[in-house]
Protein backbone atom coordinates (compact mmCIF):
# COMPACT_ATOMS: atom_id res chain seq x y z
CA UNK A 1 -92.00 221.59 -1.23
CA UNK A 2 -92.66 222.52 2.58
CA UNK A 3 -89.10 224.46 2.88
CA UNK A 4 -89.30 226.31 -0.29
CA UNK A 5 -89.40 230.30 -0.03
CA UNK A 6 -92.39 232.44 0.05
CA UNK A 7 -94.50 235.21 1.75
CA UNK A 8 -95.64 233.60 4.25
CA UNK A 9 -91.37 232.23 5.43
CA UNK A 10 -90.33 236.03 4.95
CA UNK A 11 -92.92 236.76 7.83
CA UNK A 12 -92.03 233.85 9.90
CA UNK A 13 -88.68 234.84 9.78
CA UNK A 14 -88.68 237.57 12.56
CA UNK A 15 -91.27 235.13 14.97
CA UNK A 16 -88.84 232.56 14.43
CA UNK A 17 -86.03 234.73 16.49
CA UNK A 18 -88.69 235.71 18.79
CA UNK A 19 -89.45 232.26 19.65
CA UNK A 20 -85.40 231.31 19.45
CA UNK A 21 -84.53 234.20 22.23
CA UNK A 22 -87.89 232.86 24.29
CA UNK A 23 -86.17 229.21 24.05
CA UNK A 24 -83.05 231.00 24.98
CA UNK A 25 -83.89 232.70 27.98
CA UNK A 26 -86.24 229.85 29.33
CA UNK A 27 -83.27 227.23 28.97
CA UNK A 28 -80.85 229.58 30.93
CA UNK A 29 -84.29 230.31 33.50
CA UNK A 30 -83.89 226.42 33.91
CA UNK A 31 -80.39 226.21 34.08
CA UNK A 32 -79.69 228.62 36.45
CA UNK A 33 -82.90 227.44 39.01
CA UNK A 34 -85.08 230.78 38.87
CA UNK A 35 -87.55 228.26 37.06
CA UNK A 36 -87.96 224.65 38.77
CA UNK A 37 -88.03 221.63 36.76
CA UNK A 38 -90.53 218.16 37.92
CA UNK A 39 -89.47 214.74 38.39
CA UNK A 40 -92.02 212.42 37.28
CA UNK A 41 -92.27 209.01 39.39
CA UNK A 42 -93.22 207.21 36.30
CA UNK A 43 -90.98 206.98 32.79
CA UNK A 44 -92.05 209.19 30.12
CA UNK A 45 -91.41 208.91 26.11
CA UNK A 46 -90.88 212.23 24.50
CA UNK A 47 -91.14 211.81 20.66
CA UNK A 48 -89.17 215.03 19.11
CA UNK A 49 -88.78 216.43 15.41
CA UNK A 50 -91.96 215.83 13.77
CA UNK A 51 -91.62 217.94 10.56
CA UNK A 52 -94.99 216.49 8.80
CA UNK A 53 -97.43 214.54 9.85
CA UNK A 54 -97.58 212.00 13.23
């Protein structure tokens, strides 16, 4: 039901690689120090790959 085809996927489609080069180019910003990443002093839980709901 939420991956099925429509108007609205066709013109996510082409924001979708816009957003996919922006990872891109961020992770390799990162990577290659022209962007600095923070330690934090205290641990931190990241929960990832929420598709519906929370």
């Amino acid at each position: 039901m939420y991956y099925s085809k429509s108007s609205a996927s066709l013109f996510l489609l082409p924001l979708s690689a816009i957003f996919f080069l922006i990872s891109l180019i961020r992770k390799y910003l990162y990577r290659f120090n022209f962007l600095k990443s923070f330690k934090f002093k205290v641990p931190v839980v990241i929960v990832g790959n929420i598709t519906l709901g929370g």
